[in-house]
C-alpha atoms as a PDB file:
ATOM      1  CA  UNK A   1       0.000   0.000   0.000  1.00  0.00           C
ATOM      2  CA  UNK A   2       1.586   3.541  -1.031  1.00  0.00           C
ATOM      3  CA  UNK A   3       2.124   5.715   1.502  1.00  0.00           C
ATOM      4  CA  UNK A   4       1.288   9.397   1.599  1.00  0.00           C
ATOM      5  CA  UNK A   5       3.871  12.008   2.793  1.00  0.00           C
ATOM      6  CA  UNK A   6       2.281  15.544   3.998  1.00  0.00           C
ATOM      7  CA  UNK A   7       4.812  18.376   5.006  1.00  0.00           C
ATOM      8  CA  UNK A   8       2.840  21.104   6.899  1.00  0.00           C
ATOM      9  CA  UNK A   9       4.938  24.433   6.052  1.00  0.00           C
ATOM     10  CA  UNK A  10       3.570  27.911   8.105  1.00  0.00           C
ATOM     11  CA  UNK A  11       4.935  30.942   9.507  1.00  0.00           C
ATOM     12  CA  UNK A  12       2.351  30.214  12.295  1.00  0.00           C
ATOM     13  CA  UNK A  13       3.238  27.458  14.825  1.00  0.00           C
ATOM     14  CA  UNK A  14      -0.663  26.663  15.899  1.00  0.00           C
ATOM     15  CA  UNK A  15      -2.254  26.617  12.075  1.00  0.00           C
ATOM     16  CA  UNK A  16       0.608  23.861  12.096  1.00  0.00           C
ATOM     17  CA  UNK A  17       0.043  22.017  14.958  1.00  0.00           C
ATOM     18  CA  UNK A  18      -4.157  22.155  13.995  1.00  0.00           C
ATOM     19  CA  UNK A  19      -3.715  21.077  10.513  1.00  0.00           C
ATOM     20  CA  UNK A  20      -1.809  18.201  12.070  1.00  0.00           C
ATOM     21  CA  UNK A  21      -4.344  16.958  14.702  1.00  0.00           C
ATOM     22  CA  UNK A  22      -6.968  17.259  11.540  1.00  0.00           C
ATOM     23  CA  UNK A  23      -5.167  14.531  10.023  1.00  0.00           C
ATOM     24  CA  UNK A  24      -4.013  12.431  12.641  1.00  0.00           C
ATOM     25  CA  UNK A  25      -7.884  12.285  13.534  1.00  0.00           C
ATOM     26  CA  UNK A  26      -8.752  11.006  10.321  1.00  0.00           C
ATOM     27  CA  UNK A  27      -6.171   8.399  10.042  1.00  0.00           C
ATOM     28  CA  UNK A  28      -7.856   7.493  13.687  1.00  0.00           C
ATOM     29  CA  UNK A  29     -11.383   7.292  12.593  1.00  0.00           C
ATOM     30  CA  UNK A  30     -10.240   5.311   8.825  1.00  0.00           C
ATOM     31  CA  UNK A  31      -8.184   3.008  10.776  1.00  0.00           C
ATOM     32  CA  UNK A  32      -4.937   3.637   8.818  1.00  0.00           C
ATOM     33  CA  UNK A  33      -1.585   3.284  10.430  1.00  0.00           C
ATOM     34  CA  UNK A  34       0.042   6.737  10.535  1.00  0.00           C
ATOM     35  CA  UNK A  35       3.594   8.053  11.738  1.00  0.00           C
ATOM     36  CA  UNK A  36       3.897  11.598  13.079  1.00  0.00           C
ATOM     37  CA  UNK A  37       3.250  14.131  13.671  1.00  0.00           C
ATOM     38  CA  UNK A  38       6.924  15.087  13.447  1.00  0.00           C
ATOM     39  CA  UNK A  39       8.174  18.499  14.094  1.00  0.00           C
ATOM     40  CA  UNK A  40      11.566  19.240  11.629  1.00  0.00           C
ATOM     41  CA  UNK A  41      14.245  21.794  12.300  1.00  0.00           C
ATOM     42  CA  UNK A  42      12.532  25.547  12.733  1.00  0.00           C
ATOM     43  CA  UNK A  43      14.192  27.778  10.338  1.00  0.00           C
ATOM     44  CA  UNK A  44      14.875  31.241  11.629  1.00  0.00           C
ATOM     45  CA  UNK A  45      15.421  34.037   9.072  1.00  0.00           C
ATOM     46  CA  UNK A  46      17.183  37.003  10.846  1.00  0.00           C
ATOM     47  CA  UNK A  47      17.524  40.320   9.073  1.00  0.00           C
ATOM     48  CA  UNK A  48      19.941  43.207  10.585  1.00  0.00           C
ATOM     49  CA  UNK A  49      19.593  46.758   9.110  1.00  0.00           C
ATOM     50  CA  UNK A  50      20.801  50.381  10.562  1.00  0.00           C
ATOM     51  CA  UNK A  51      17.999  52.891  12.325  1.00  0.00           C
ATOM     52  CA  UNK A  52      19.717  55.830  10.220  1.00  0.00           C
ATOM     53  CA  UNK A  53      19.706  55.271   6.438  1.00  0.00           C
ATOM     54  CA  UNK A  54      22.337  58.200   6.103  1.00  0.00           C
ATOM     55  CA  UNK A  55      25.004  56.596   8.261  1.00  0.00           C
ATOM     56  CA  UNK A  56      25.191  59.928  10.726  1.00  0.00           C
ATOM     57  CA  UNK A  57      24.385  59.457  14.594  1.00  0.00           C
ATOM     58  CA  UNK A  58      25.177  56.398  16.723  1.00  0.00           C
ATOM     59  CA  UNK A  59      25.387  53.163  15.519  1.00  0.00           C
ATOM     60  CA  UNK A  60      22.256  51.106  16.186  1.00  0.00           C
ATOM     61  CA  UNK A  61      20.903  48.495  14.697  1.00  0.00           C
ATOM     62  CA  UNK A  62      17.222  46.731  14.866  1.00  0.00           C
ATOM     63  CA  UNK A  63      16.684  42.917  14.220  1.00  0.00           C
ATOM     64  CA  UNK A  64      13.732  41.173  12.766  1.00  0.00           C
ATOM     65  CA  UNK A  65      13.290  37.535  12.473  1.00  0.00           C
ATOM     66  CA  UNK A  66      10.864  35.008  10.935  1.00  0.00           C
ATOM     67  CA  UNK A  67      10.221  31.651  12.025  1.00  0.00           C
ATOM     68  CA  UNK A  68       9.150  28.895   9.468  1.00  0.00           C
ATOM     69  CA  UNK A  69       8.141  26.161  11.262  1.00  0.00           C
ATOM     70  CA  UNK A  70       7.787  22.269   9.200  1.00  0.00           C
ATOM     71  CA  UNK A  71       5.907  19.334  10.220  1.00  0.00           C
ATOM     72  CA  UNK A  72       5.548  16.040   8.871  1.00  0.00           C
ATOM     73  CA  UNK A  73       2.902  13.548   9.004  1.00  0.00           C
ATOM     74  CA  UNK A  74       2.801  10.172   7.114  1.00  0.00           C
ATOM     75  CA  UNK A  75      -0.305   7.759   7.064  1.00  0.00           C
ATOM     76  CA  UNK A  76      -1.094   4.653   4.430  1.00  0.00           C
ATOM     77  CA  UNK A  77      -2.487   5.871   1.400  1.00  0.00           C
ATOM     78  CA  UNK A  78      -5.856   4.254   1.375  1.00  0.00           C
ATOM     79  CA  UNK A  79      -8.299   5.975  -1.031  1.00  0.00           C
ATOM     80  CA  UNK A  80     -10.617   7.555   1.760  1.00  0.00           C
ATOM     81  CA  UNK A  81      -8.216   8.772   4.027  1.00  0.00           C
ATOM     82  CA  UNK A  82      -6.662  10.679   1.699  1.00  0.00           C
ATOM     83  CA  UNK A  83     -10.107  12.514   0.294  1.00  0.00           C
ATOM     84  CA  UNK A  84     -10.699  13.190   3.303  1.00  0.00           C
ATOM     85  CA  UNK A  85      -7.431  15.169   3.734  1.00  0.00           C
ATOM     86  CA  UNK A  86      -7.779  16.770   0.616  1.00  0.00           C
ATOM     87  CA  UNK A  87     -11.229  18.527   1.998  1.00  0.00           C
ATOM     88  CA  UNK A  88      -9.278  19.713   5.027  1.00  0.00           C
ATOM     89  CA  UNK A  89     -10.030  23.874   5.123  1.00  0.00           C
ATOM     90  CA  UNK A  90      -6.406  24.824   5.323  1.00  0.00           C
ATOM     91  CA  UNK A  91      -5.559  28.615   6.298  1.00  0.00           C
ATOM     92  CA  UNK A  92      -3.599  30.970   3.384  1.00  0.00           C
ATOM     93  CA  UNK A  93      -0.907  30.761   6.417  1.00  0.00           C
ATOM     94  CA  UNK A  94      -0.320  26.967   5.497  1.00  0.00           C
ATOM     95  CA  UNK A  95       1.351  25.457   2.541  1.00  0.00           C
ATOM     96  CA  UNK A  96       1.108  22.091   2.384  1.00  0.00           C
ATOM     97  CA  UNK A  97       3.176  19.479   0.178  1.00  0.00           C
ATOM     98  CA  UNK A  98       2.034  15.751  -0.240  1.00  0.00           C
ATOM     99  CA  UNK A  99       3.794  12.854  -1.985  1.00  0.00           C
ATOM    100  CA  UNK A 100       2.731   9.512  -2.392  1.00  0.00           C
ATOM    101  CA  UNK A 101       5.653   6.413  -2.647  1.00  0.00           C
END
């Protein structure tokens, strides 16, 4: 039986972790064996610029970051598990990426 690899990608931590516990729950209720969810590396994006564009004054700095935060979730590919994935009402935070081996 294939099985169906779903990477949950978000700038948002908790439209993560819900998306996950969507389809962990349906893998439940289908009765298909499932791994996950599994939280991968966080990646933080860190961006350093000066407070004066002209260079003049003291030298200060302010620092922005972004964290992109991954999870991965596999479960058995069986036909109705996976339709009911697809139907999952996923957030414009969320990008989600699913292969099947």
């Amino acid at each position: 039986m294939p099985t169906a690899r779903i990477k949950l990608i978000s700038r948002k931590k908790n439209d993560v972790v819900a998306i996950a516990k969507q389809i962990i729950e349906i893998a439940k209720t289908t009765g298909v064996k499932f791994k996950g969810p599994i939280p991968l590396p966080t990646r933080t994006m860190t961006v350093s610029t000066r407070k004066t564009p002209c260079g003049d004054g003291s030298h200060t700095y302010e620092h922005w970051e972004m964290h992109i935060h991954k999870w991965l979730v596999e479960i058995d590919g069986s036909e109705q598990a996976l339709r009911q994935v697809m139907r999952i009402t996923v957030p414009d935070t969320v990008q989600i990426e699913m292969t099947l081996s």
